[in-house]
C-alpha atoms as a PDB file:
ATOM      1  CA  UNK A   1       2.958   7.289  10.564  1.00  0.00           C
ATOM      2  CA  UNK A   2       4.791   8.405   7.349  1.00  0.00           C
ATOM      3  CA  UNK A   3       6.622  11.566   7.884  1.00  0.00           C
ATOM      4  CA  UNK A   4       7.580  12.872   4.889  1.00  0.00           C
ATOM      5  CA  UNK A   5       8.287  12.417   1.582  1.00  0.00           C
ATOM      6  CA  UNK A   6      12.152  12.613  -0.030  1.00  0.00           C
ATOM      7  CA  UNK A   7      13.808  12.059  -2.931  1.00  0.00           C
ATOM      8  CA  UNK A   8      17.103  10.318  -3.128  1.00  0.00           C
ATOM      9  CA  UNK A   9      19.536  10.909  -6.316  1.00  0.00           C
ATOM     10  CA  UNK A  10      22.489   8.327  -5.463  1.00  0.00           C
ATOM     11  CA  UNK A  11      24.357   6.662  -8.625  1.00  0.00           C
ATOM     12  CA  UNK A  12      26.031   4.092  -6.153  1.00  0.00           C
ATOM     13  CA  UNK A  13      23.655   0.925  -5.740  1.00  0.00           C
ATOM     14  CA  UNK A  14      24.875   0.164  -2.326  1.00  0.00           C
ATOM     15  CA  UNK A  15      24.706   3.347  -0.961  1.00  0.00           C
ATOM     16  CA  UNK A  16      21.640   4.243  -2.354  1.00  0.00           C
ATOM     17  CA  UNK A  17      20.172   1.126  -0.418  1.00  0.00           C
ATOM     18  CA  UNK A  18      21.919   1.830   2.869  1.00  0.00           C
ATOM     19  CA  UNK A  19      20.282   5.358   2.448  1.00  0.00           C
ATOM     20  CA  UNK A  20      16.929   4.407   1.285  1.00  0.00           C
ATOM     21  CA  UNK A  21      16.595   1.301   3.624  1.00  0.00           C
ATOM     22  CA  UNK A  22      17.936   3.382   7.120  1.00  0.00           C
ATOM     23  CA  UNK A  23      15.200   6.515   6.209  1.00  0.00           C
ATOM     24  CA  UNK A  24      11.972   3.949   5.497  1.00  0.00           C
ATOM     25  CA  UNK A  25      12.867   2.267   8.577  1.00  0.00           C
ATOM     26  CA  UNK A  26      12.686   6.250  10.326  1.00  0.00           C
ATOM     27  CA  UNK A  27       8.955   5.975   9.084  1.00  0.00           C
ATOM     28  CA  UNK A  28      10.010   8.646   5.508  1.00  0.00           C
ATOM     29  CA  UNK A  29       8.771   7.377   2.328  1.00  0.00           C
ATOM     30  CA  UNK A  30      11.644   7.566   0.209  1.00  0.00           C
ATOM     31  CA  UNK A  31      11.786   7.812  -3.933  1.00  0.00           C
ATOM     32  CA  UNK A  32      15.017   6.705  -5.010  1.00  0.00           C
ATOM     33  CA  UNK A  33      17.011   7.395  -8.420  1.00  0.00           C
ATOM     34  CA  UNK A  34      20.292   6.669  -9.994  1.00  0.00           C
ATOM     35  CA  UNK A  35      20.426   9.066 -12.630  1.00  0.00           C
ATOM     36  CA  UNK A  36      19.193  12.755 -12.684  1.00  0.00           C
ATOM     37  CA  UNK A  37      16.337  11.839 -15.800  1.00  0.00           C
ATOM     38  CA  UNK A  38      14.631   9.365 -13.392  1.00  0.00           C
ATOM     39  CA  UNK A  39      14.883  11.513 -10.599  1.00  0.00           C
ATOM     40  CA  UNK A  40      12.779  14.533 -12.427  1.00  0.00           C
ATOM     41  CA  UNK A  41      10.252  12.226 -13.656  1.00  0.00           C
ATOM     42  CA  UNK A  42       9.854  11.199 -10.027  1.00  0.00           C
ATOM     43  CA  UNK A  43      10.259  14.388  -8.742  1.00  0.00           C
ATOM     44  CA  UNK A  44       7.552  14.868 -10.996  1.00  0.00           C
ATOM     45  CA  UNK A  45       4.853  12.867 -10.194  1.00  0.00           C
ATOM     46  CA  UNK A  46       5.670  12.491  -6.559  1.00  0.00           C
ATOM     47  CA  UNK A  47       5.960  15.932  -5.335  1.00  0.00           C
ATOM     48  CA  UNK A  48       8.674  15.493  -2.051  1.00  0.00           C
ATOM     49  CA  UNK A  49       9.179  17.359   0.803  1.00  0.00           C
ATOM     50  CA  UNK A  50      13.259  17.194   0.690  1.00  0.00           C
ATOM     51  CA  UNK A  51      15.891  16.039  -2.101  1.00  0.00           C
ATOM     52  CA  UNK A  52      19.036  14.364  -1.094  1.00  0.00           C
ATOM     53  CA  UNK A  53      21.222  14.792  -4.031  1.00  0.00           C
ATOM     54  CA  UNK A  54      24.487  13.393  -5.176  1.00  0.00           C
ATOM     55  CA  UNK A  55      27.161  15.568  -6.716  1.00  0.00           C
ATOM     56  CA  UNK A  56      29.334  13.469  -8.781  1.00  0.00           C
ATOM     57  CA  UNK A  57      26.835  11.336 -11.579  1.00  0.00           C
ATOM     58  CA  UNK A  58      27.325   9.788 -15.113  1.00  0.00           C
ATOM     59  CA  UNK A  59      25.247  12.392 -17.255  1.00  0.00           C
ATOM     60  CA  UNK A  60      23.565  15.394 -15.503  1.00  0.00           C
ATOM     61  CA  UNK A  61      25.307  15.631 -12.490  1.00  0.00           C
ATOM     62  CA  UNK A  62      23.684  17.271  -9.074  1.00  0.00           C
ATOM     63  CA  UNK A  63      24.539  20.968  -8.976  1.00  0.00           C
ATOM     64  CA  UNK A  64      23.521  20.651 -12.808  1.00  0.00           C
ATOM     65  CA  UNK A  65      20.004  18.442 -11.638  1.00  0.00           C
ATOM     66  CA  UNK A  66      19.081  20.993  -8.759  1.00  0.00           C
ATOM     67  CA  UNK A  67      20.046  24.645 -10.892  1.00  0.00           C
ATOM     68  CA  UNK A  68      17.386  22.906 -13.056  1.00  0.00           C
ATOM     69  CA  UNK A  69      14.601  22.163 -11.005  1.00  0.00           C
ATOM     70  CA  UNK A  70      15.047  25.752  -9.317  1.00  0.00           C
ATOM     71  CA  UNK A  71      14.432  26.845 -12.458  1.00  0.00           C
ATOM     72  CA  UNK A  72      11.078  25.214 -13.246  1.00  0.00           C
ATOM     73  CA  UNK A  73       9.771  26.815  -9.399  1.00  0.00           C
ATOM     74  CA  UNK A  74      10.804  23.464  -7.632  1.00  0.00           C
ATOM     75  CA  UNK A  75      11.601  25.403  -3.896  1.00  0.00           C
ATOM     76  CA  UNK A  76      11.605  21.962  -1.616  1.00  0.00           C
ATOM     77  CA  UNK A  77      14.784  21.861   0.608  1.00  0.00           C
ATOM     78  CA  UNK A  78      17.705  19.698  -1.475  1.00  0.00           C
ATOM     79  CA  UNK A  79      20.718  18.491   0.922  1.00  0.00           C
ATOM     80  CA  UNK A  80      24.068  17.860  -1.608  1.00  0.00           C
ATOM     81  CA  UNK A  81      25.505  14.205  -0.206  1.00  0.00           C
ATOM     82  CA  UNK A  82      29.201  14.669  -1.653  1.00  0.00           C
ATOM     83  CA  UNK A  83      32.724  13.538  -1.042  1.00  0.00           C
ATOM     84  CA  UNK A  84      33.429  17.672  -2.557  1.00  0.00           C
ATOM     85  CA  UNK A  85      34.969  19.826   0.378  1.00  0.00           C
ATOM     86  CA  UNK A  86      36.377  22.982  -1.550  1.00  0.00           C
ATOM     87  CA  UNK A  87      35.501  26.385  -0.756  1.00  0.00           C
ATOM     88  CA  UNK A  88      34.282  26.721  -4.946  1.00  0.00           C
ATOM     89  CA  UNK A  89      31.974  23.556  -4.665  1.00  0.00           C
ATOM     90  CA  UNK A  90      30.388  24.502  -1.566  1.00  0.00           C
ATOM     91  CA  UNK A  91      29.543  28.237  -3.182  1.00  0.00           C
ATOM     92  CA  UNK A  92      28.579  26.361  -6.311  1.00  0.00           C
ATOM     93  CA  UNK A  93      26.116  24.379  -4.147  1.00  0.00           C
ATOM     94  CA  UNK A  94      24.669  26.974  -2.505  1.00  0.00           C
ATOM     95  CA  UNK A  95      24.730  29.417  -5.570  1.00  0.00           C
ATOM     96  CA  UNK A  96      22.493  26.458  -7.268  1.00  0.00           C
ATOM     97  CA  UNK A  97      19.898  26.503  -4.429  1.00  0.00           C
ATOM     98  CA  UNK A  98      21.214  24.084  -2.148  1.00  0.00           C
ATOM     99  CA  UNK A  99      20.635  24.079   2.089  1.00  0.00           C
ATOM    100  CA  UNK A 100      22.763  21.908   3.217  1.00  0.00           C
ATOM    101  CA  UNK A 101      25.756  19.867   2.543  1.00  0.00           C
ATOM    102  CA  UNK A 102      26.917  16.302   3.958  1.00  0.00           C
ATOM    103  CA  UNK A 103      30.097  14.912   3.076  1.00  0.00           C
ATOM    104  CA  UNK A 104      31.144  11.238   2.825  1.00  0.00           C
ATOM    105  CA  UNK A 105      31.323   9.388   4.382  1.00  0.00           C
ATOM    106  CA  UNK A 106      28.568  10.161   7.191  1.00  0.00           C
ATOM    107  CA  UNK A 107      27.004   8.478   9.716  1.00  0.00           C
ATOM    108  CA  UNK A 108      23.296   8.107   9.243  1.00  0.00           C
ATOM    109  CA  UNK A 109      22.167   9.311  12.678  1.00  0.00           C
ATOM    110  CA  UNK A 110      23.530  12.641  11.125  1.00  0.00           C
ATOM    111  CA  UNK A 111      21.687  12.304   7.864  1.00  0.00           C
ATOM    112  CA  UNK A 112      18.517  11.761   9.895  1.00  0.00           C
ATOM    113  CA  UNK A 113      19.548  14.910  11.740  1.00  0.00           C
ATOM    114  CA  UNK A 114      20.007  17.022   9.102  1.00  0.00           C
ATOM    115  CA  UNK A 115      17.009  15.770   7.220  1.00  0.00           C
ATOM    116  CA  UNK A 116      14.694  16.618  10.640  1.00  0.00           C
ATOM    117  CA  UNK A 117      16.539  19.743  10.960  1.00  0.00           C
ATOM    118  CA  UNK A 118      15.265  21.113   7.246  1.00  0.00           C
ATOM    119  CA  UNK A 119      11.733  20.075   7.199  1.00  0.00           C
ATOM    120  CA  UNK A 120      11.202  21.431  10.459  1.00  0.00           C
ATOM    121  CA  UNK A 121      12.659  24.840   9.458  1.00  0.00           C
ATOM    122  CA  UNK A 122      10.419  24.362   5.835  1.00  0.00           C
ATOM    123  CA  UNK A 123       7.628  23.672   7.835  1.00  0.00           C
ATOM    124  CA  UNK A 124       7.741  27.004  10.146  1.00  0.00           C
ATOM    125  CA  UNK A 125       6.442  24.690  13.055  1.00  0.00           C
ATOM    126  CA  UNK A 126       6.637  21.604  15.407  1.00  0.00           C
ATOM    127  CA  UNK A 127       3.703  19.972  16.742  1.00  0.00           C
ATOM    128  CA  UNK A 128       2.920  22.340  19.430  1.00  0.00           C
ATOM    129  CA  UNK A 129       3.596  25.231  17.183  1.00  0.00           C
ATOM    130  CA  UNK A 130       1.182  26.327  14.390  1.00  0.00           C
ATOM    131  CA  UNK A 131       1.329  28.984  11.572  1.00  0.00           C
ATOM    132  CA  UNK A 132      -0.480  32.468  12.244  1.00  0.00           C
ATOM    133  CA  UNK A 133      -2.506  33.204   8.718  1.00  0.00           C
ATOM    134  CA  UNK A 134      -4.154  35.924  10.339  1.00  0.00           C
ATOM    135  CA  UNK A 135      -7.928  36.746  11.127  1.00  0.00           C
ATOM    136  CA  UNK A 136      -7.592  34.490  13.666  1.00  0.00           C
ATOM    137  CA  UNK A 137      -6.341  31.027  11.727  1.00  0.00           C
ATOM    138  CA  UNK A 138      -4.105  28.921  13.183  1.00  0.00           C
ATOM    139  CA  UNK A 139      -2.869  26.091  10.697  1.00  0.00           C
ATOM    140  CA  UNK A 140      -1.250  22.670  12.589  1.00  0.00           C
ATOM    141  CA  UNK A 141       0.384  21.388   9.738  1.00  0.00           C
ATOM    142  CA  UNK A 142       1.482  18.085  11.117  1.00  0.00           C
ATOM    143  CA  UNK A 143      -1.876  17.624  12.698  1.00  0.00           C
ATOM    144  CA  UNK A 144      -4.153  18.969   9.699  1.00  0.00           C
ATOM    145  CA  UNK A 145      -5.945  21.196  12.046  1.00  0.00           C
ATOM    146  CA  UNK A 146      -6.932  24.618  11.224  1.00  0.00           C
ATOM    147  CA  UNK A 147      -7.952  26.767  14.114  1.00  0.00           C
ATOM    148  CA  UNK A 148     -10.348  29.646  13.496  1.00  0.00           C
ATOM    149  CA  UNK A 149     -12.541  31.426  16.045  1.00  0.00           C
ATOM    150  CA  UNK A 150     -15.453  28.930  14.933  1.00  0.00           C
ATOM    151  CA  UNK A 151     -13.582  26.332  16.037  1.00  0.00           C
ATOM    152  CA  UNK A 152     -11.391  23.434  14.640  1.00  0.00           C
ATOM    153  CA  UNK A 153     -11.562  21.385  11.832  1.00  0.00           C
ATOM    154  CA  UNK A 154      -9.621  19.192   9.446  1.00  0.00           C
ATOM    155  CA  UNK A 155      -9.130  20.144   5.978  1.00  0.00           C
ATOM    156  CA  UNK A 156      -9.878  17.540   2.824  1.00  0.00           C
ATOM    157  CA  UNK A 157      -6.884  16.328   1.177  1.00  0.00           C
ATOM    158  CA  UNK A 158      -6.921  19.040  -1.836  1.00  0.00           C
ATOM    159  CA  UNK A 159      -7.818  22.321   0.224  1.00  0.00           C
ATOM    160  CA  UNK A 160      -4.516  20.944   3.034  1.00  0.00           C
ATOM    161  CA  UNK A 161      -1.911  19.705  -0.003  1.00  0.00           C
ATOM    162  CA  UNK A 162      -3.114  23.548  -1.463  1.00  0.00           C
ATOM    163  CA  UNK A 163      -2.756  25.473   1.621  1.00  0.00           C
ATOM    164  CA  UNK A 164       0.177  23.718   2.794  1.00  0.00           C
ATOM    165  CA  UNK A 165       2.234  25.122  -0.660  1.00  0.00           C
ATOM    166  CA  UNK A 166       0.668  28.478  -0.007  1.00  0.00           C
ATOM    167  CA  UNK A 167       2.352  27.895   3.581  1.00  0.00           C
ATOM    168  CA  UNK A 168       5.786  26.578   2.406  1.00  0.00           C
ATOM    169  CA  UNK A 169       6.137  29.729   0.069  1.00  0.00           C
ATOM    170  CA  UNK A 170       4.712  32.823   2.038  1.00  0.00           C
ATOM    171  CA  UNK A 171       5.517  36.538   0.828  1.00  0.00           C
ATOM    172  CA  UNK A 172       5.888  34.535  -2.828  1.00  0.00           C
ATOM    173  CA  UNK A 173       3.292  33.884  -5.535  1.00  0.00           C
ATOM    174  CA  UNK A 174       2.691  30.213  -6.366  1.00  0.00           C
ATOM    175  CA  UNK A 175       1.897  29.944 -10.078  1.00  0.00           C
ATOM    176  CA  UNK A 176      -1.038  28.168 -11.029  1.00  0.00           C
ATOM    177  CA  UNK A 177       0.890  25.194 -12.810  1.00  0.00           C
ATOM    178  CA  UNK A 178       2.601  24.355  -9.524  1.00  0.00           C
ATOM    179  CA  UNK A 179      -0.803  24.231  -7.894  1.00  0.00           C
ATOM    180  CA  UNK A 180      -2.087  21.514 -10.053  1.00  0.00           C
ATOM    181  CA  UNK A 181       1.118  19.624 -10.375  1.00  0.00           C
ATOM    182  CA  UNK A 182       0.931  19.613  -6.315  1.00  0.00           C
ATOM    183  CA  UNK A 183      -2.809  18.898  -6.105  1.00  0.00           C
ATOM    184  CA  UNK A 184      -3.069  16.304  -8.520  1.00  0.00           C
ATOM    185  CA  UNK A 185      -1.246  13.397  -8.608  1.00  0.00           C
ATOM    186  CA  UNK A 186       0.490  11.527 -12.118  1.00  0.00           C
ATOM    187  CA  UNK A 187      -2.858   9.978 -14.100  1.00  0.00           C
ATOM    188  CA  UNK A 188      -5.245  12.315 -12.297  1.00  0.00           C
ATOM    189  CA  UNK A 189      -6.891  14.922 -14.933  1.00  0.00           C
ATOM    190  CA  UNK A 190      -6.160  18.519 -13.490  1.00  0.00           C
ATOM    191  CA  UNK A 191      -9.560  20.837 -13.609  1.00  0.00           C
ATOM    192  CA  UNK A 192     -10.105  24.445 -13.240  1.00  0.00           C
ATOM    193  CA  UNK A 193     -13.285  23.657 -12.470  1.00  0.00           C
ATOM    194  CA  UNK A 194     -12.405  21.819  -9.297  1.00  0.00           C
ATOM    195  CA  UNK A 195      -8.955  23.943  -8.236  1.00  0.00           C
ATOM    196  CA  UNK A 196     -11.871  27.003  -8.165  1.00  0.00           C
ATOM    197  CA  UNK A 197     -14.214  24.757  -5.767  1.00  0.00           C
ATOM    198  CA  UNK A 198     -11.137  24.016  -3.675  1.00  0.00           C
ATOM    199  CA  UNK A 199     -10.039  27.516  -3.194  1.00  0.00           C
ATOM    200  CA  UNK A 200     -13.605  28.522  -2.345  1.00  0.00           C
ATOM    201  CA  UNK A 201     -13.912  25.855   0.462  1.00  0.00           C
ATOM    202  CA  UNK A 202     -10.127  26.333   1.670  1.00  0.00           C
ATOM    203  CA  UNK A 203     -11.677  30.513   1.635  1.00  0.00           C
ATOM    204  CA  UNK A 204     -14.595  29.529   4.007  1.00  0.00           C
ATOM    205  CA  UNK A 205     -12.392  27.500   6.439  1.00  0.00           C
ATOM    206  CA  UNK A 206      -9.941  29.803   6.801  1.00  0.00           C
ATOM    207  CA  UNK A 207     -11.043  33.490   5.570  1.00  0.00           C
ATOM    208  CA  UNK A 208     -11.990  34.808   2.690  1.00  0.00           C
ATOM    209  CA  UNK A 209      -8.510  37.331   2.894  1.00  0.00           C
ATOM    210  CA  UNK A 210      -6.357  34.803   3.575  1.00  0.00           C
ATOM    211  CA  UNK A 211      -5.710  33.744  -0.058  1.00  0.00           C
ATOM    212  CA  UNK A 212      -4.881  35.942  -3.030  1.00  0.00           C
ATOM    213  CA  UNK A 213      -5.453  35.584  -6.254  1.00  0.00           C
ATOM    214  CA  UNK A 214      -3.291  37.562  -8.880  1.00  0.00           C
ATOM    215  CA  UNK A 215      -4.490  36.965 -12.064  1.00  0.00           C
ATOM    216  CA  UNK A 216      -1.926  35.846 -14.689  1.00  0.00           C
ATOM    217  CA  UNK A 217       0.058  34.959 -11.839  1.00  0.00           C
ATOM    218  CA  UNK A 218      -1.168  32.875  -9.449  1.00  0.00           C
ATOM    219  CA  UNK A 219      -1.959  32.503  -5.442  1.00  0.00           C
ATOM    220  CA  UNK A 220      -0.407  33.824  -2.749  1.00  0.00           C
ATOM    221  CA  UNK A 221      -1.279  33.347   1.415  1.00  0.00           C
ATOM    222  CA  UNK A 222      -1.565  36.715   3.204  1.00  0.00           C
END
């Protein structure tokens, strides 16, 4: 079963493949670039769970490729792979937005580590643990299981991919364009129509309180 999905910026071909190659095989689908244009298109149309990012790249280099992405509401956890050990770079990194650094070389046991480590703390759960939205809704991310004093049920891939985001960023407002981008994939046509019919059946699920709308803002989980 797929785990997760991560994006790898790595400008060295064989590392890049070591990478790539040693995460697919730990059941994560991996989109791989070798320059920072190719990796925001991908990041793009693939939203990831995780970025592994190389420092040091012909062009726009990492800190440079991550400060950006920040920018434009991108909040997935981004991991710096660098052979940079000052004191400046790391406070550079983490000024940027970075969690995490891992210098090279590294073995990949601790790249898997690391990786595991992040999602789970994005995640706010495990298996056995699920998130509290109140009212008496339990959400089991890794499952897809949303627990409710009417019982259980699994949500349809919009209304999960939707309240998963809400998840990922609670106490923050999730702007509308985000929504789509995370909802609909490249060559699907976006509808307001439809993100309306989502929200109302993710409302019924889970409570009608649960999700806020701020208009001219966006959507935020209570």
């Amino acid at each position: 079963m797929e785990k997760a999905k991560l994006l790898l910026l790595e400008d060295d071909p064989q590392l890049h493949e070591i990478i790539k190659e040693h995460l697919e095989d730990q059941n994560y689908r991996v989109f791989g670039a070798f320059n920072a244009m190719d990796a925001a298109d991908l990041l793009y149309e693939n939203p990831c769970d995780l970025a592994l990012l190389d420092v040091k790249m012909a062009g726009q280099n990492g800190f440079e490729f991550l400060s950006e992405q920040r920018k434009k509401g991108v909040e997935i956890p981004a991991i710096f792979i660098t052979s940079l050990n000052s004191i400046d770079d790391l406070a550079k990194g983490y000024k940027v937005g970075c969690d995490d650094y891992l210098r090279k070389p590294f073995e990949l046991k601790e790249l898997v580590l690391r990786v595991e480590t992040l999602l789970k703390r994005r995640f706010f759960h495990t298996l056995q643990e699920g998130v509290d939205l109140g009212g008496g809704a339990i959400f089991f991310i890794d499952a897809n299981l949303v627990k409710t004093p009417q019982g259980e049920r699994s949500l349809p891939p919009k209304e999960f991919e939707l309240l998963k985001l809400l998840v990922e960023n609670r106490g923050k407002v999730v702007s509308r364009e985000t929504v789509m981008d995370r909802l609909w994939s490249f060559g699907e046509e976006p509808s307001e129509m439809s993100l309306r019919t989502h929200l109302k059946n993710l409302r019924k699920i889970i409570g009608h309180n649960c999700v806020e709308t701020l208009r001219g803002m966006g959507f935020r989980i209570r």
